[in-house]
C-alpha atoms as a PDB file:
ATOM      1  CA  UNK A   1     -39.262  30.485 -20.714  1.00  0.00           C
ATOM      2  CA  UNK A   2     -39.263  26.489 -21.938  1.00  0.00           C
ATOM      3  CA  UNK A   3     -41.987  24.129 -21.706  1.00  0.00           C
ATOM      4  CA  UNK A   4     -41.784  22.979 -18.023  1.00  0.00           C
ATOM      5  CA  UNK A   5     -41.051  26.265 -16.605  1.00  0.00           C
ATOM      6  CA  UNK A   6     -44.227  28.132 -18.252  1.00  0.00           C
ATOM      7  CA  UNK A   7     -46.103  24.365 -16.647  1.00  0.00           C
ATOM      8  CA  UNK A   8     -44.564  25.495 -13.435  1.00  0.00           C
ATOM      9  CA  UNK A   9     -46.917  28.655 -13.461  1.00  0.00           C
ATOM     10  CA  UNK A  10     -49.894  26.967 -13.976  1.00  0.00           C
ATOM     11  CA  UNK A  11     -48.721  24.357 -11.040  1.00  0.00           C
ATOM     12  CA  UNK A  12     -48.441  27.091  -8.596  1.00  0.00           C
ATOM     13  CA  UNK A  13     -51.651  29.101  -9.420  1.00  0.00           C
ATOM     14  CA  UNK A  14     -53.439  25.624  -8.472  1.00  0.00           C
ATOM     15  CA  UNK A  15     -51.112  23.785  -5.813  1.00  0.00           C
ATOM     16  CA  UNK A  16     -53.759  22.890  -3.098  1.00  0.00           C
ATOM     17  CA  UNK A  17     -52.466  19.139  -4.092  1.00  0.00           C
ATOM     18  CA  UNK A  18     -48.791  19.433  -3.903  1.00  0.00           C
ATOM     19  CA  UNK A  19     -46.675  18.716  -0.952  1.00  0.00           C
ATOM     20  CA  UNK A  20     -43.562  21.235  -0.377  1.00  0.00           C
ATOM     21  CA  UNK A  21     -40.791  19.801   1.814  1.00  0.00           C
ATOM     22  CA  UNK A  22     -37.471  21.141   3.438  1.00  0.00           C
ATOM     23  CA  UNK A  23     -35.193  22.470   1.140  1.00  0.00           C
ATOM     24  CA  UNK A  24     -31.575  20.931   0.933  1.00  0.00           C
ATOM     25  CA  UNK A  25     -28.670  23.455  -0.118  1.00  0.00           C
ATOM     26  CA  UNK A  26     -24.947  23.083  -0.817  1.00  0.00           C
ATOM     27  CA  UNK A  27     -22.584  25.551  -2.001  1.00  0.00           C
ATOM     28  CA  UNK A  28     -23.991  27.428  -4.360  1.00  0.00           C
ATOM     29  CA  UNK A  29     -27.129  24.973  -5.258  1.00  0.00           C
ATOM     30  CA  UNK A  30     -30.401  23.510  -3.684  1.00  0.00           C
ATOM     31  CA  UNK A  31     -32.672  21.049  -4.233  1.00  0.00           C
ATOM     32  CA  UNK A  32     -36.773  21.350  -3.497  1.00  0.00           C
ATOM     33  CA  UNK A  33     -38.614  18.250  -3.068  1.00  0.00           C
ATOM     34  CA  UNK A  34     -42.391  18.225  -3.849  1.00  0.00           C
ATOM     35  CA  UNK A  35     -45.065  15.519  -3.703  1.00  0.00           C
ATOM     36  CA  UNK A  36     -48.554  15.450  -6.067  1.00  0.00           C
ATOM     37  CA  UNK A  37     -51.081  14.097  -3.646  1.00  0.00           C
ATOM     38  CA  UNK A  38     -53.223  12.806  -6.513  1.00  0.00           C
ATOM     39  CA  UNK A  39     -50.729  10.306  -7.626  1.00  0.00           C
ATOM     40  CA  UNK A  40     -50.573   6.648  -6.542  1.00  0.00           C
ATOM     41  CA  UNK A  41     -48.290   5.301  -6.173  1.00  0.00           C
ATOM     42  CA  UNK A  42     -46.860   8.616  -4.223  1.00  0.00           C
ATOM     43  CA  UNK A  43     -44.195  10.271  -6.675  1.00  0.00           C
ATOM     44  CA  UNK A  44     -41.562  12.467  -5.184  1.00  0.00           C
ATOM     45  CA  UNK A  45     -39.799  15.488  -7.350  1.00  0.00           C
ATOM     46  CA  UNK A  46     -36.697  16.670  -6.779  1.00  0.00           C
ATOM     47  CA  UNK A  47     -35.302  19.994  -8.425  1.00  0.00           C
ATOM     48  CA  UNK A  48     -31.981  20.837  -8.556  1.00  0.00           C
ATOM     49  CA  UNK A  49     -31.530  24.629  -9.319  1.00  0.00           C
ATOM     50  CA  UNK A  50     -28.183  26.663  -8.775  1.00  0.00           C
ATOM     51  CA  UNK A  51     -29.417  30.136  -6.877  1.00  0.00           C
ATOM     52  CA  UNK A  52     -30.364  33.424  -8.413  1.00  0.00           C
ATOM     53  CA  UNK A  53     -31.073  31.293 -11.718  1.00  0.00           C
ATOM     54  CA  UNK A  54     -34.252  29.598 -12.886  1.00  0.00           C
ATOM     55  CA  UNK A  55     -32.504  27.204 -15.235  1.00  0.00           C
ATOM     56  CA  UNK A  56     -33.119  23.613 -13.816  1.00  0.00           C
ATOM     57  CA  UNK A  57     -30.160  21.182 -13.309  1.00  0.00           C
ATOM     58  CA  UNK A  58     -31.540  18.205 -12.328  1.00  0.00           C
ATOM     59  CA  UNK A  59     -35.244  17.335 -12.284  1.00  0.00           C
ATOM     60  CA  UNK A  60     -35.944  13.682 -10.990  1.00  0.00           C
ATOM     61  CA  UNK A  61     -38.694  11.509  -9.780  1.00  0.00           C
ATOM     62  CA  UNK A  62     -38.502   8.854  -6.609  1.00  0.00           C
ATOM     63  CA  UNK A  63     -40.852   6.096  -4.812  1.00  0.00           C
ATOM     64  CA  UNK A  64     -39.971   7.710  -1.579  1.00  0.00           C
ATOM     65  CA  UNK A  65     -38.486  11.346   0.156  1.00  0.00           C
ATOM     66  CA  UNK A  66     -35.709   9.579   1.844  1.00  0.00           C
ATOM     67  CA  UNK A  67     -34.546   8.286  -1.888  1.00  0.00           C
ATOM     68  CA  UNK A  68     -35.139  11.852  -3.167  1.00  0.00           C
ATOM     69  CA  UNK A  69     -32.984  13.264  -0.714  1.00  0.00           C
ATOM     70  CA  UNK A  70     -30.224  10.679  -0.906  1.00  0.00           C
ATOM     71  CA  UNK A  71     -29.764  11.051  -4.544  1.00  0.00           C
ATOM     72  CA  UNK A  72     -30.092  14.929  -4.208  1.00  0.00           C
ATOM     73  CA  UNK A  73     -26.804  14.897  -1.739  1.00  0.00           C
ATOM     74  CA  UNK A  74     -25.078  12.921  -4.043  1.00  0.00           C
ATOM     75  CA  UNK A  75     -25.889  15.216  -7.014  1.00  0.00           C
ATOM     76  CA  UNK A  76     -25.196  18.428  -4.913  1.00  0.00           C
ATOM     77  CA  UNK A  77     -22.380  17.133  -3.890  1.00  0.00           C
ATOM     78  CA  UNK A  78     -21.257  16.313  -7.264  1.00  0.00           C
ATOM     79  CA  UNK A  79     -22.119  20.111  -8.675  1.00  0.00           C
ATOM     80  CA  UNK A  80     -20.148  21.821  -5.370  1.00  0.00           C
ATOM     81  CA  UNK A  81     -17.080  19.405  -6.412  1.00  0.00           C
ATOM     82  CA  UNK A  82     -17.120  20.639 -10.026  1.00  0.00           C
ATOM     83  CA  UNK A  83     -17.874  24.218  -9.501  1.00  0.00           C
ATOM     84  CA  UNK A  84     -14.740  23.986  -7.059  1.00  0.00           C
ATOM     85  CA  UNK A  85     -12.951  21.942  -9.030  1.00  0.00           C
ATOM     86  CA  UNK A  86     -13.241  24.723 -11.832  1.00  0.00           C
ATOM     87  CA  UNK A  87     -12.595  27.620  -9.434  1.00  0.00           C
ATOM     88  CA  UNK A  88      -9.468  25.921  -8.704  1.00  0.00           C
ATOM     89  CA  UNK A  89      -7.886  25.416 -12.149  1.00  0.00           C
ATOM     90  CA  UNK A  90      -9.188  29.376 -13.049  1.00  0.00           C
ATOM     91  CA  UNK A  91      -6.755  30.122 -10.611  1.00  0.00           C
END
């Protein structure tokens, strides 16, 4: 367990103030999208995990959830190319 993962426990035994949102998946990947209500300006957090692991890939912040999600496609997108990519050239 790192740093922000062992902070993730103490964020979910006290989340009255954060916002959970749909989750986006590709392939073998997602993303989760969460908002802190107690921040202003409103800062949205997007996690990019690959399933059945806890290890995150990608761990950004946006002004907005329609920017959050936009980048998130383009990053899933990005992982599903490589992974296939690689699946490919094992092959």
């Amino acid at each position: 367990m790192n740093y922000w993962t062992a902070g993730l426990g103490k964020l979910r035994a006290n989340s009255s103030h954060i916002v959970q949102y749909e989750r986006l998946r590709s392939g073998h990947f997602y993303a989760d999208f969460r908002r802190d209500k107690r921040l202003y300006p409103e800062v949205y957090h997007c996690i990019i995990q690959r399933e059945g692991s806890t290890e995150i890939i990608s761990w950004s912040q946006h002004r907005d959830l329609d920017r959050a999600r936009v980048a998130a496609q383009i990053e899933l997108k990005r992982l599903v190319d490589g992974e296939t990519l690689r699946t490919r050239t094992q092959a």
